[in-house]
Protein backbone atom coordinates (compact mmCIF):
# COMPACT_ATOMS: atom_id res chain seq x y z
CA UNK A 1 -27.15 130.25 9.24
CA UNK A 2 -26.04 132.87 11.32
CA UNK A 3 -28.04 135.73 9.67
CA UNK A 4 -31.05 133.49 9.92
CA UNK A 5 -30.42 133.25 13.36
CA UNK A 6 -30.04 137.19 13.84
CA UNK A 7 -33.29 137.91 11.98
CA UNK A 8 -35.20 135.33 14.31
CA UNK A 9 -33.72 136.29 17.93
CA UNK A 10 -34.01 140.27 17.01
CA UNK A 11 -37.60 139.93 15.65
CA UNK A 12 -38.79 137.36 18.91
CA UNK A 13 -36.47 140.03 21.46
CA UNK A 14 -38.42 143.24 20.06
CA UNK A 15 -41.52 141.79 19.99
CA UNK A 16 -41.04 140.27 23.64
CA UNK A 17 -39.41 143.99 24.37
CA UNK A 18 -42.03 145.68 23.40
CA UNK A 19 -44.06 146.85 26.24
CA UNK A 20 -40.82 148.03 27.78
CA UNK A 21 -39.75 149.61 24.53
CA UNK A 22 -43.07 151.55 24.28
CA UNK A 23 -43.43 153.18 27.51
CA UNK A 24 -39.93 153.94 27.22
CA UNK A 25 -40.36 156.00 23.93
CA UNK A 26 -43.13 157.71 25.38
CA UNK A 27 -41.34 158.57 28.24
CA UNK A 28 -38.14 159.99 26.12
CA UNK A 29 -41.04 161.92 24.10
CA UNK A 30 -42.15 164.34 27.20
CA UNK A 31 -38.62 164.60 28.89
CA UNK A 32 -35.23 165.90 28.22
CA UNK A 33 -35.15 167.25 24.85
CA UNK A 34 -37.87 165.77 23.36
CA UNK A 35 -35.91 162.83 21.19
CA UNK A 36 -36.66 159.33 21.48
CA UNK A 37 -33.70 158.40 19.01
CA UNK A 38 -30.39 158.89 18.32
CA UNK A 39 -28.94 157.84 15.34
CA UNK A 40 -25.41 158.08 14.65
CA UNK A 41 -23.23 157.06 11.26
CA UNK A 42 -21.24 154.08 11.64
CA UNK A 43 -18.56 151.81 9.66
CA UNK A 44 -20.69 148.92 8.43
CA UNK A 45 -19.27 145.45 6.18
CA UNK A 46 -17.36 147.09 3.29
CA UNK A 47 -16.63 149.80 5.35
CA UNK A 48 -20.76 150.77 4.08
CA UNK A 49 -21.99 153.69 6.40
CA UNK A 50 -25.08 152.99 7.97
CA UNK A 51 -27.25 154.61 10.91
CA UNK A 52 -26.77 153.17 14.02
CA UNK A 53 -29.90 153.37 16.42
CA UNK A 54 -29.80 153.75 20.22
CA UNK A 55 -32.39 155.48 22.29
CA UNK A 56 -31.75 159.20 22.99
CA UNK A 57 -29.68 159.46 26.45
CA UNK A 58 -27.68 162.55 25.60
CA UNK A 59 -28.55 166.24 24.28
CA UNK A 60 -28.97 167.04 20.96
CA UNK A 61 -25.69 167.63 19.97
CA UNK A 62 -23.27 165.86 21.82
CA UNK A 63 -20.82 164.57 19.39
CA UNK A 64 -19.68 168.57 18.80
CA UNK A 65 -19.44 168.95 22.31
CA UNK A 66 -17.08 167.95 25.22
CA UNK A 67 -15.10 164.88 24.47
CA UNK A 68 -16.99 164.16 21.26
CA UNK A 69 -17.98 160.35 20.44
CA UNK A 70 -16.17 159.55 23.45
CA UNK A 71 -18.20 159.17 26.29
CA UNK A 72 -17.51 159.08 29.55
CA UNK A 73 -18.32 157.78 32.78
CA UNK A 74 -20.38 161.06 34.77
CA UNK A 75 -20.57 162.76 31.51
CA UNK A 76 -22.21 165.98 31.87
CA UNK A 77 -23.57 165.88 28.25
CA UNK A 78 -25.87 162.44 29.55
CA UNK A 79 -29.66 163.60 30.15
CA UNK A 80 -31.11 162.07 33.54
CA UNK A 81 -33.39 159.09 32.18
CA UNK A 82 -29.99 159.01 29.98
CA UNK A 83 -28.37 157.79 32.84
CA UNK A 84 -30.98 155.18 33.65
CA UNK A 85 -30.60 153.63 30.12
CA UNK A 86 -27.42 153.58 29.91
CA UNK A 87 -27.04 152.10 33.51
CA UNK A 88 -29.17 149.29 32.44
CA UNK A 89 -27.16 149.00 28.40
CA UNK A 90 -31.27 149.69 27.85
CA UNK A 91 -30.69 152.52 25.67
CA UNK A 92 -28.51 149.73 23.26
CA UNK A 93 -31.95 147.69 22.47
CA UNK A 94 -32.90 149.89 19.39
CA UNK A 95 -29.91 148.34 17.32
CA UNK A 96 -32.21 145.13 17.59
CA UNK A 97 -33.63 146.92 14.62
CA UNK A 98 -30.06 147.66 13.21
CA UNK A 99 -29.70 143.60 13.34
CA UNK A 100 -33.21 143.01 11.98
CA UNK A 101 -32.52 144.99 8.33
CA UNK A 102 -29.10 143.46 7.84
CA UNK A 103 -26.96 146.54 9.05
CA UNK A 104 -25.30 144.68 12.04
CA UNK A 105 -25.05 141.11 13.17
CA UNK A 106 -25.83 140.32 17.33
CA UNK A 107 -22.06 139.45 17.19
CA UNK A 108 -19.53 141.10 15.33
CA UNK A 109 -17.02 143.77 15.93
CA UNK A 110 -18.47 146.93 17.39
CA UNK A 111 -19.30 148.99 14.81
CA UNK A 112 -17.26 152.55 15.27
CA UNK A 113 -18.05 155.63 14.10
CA UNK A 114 -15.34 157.02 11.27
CA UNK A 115 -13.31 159.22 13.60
CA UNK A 116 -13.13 156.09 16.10
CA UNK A 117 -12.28 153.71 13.00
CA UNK A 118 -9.53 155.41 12.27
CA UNK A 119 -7.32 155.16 15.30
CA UNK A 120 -7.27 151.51 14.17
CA UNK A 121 -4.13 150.43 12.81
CA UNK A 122 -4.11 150.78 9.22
CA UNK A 123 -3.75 147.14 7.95
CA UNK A 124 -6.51 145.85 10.44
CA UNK A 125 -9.41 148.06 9.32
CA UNK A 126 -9.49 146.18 6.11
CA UNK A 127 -9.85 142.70 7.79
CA UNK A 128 -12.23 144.66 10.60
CA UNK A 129 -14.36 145.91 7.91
CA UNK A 130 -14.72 142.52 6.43
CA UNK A 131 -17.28 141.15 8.39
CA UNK A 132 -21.10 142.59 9.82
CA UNK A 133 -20.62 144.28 12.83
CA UNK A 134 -22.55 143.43 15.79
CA UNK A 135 -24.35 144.47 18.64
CA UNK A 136 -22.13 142.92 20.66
CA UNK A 137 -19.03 140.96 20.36
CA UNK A 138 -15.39 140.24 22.21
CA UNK A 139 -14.33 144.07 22.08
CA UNK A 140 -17.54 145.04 23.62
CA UNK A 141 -17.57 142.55 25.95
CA UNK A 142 -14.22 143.12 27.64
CA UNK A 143 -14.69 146.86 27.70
CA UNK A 144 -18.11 146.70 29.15
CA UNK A 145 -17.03 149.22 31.62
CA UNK A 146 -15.14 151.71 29.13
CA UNK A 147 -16.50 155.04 29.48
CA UNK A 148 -15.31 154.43 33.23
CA UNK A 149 -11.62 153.67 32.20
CA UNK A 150 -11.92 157.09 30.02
CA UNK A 151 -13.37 158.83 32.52
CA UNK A 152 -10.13 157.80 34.65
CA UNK A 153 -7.55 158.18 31.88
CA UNK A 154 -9.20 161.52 30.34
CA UNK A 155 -7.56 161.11 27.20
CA UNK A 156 -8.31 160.54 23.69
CA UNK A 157 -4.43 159.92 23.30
CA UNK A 158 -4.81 157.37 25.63
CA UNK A 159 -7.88 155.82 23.81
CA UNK A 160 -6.27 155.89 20.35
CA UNK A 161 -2.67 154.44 21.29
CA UNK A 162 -3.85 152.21 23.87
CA UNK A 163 -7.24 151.25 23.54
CA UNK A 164 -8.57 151.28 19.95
CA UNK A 165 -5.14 148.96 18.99
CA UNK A 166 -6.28 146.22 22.17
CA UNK A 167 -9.73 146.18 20.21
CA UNK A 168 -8.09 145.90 16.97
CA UNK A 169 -6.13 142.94 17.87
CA UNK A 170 -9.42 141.71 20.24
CA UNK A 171 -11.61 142.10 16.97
CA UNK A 172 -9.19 139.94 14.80
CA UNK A 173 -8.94 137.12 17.04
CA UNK A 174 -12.66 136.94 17.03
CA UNK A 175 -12.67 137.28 12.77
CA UNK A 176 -9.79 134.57 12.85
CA UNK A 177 -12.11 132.13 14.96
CA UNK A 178 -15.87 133.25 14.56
CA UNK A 179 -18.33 130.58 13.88
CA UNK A 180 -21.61 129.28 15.30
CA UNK A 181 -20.16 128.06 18.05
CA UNK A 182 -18.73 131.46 19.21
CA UNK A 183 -21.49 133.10 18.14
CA UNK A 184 -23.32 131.21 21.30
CA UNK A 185 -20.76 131.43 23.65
CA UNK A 186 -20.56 135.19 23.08
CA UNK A 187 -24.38 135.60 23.07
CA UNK A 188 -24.44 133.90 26.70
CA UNK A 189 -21.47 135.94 27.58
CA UNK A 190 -22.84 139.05 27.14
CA UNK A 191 -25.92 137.94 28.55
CA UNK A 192 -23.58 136.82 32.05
CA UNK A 193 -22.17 140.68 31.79
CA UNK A 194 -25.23 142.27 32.01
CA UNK A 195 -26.62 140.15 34.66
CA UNK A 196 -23.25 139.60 36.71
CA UNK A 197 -20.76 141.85 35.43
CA UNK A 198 -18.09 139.02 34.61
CA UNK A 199 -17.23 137.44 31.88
CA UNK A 200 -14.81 134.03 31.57
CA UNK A 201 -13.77 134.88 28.13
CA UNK A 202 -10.13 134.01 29.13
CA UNK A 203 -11.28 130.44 30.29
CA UNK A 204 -13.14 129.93 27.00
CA UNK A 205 -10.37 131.32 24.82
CA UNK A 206 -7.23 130.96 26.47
CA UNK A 207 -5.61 132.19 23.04
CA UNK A 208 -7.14 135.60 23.45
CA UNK A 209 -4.74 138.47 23.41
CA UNK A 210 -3.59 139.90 26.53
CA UNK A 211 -4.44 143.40 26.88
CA UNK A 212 -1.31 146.04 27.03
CA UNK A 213 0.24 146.54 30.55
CA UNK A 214 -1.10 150.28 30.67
CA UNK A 215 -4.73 148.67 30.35
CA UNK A 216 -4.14 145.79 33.31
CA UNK A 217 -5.24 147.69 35.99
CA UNK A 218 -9.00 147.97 34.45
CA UNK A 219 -8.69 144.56 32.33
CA UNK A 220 -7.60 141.53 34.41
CA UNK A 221 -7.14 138.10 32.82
């Protein structure tokens, strides 16, 4: 049901999306470097690689420069319409395509690129990498507003003791209670961070883990 679901919402949203999607590719074509895409190898179901799509926002070869796939809040390696689309989670809306051939899901865990997947504790990547990853999800949701905590903390230590475990244990509670009915509630949820920047997650699931104290001062409950 679910993957029925995904194929109809991300063929009626890119259709719908199109004359926003165009001009925008057109746009991409005749500034900054000349890219309209960026695709990026990610950790799919089975731990299958597969290229994740997103428009182009950064130069050419960001992920050898600065702090790598990390990217953070101000980053210097972001072109200007970059900054636009990623202002507006606009540069995201390619992956629609990602969820169309069966690559991703429009709620799973976030799909991580294999230097990112590893700073997950070993015995969760398994269970992780046991269901479709999604364009958005639980771990995406409640760091919405990461590359500014890693533009604060400045660290990949930081991300890989503190944050990559919180998503691993974030990620798990979703795979121990996903099901149509949370696949709604977090497609209206990420639809209320994008338009209001909150999300009641903790009201919904009051069972969610509780992120680590060093990450209370950016993640409230």
């Amino acid at each position: 049901m679910v993957r029925i679901v995904d194929v109809c919402i991300s063929t009626v949203a890119l259709l719908l999306l199109s004359p926003l999607l165009l001009p925008i590719c057109i746009l991409l074509k005749f500034t900054g470097e000349g890219e309209i895409f960026f695709k990026q190898e990610r950790i799919g179901v089975s731990k299958k690689k597969f290229n994740l799509v997103k428009f182009a926002t950064m130069l050419k070869n960001s992920p050898s420069m600065g702090s790598g796939t990390l990217t953070l809040a101000n980053d210097p390696r972001v072109l200007p319409i970059g900054k636009i689309l990623r202002m507006a989670k606009i540069n995201e809306l390619p992956q629609l395509y990602n969820v169309l051939v069966g690559d991703m899901s429009l709620i799973g865990p976030r799909p991580q690129a294999e230097r990112n997947f590893d700073f997950f504790p070993l015995e969760a990547k398994p269970v992780i990498a046991s269901v479709r990853p999604g364009l958005s999800g639980i771990g995406s949701i409640i760091f919405s507003d990461e590359e500014n905590i890693l533009n604060q903390v400045n660290s990949e230590d930081f991300y890989a003791e503190q944050i990559m475990p919180y998503k691993a244990e974030l990620e798990l509670f979703y795979i121990d209670h996903h099901g149509p009915k949370m696949y709604l509630q977090l497609i209206f949820s990420t639809l209320s961070v994008l338009v209001t920047g909150k999300n009641y997650l903790n009201l919904m699931y009051p069972s969610l883990p509780k992120p680590p104290e060093a990450l209370k001062k950016w993640i409230r409950f």
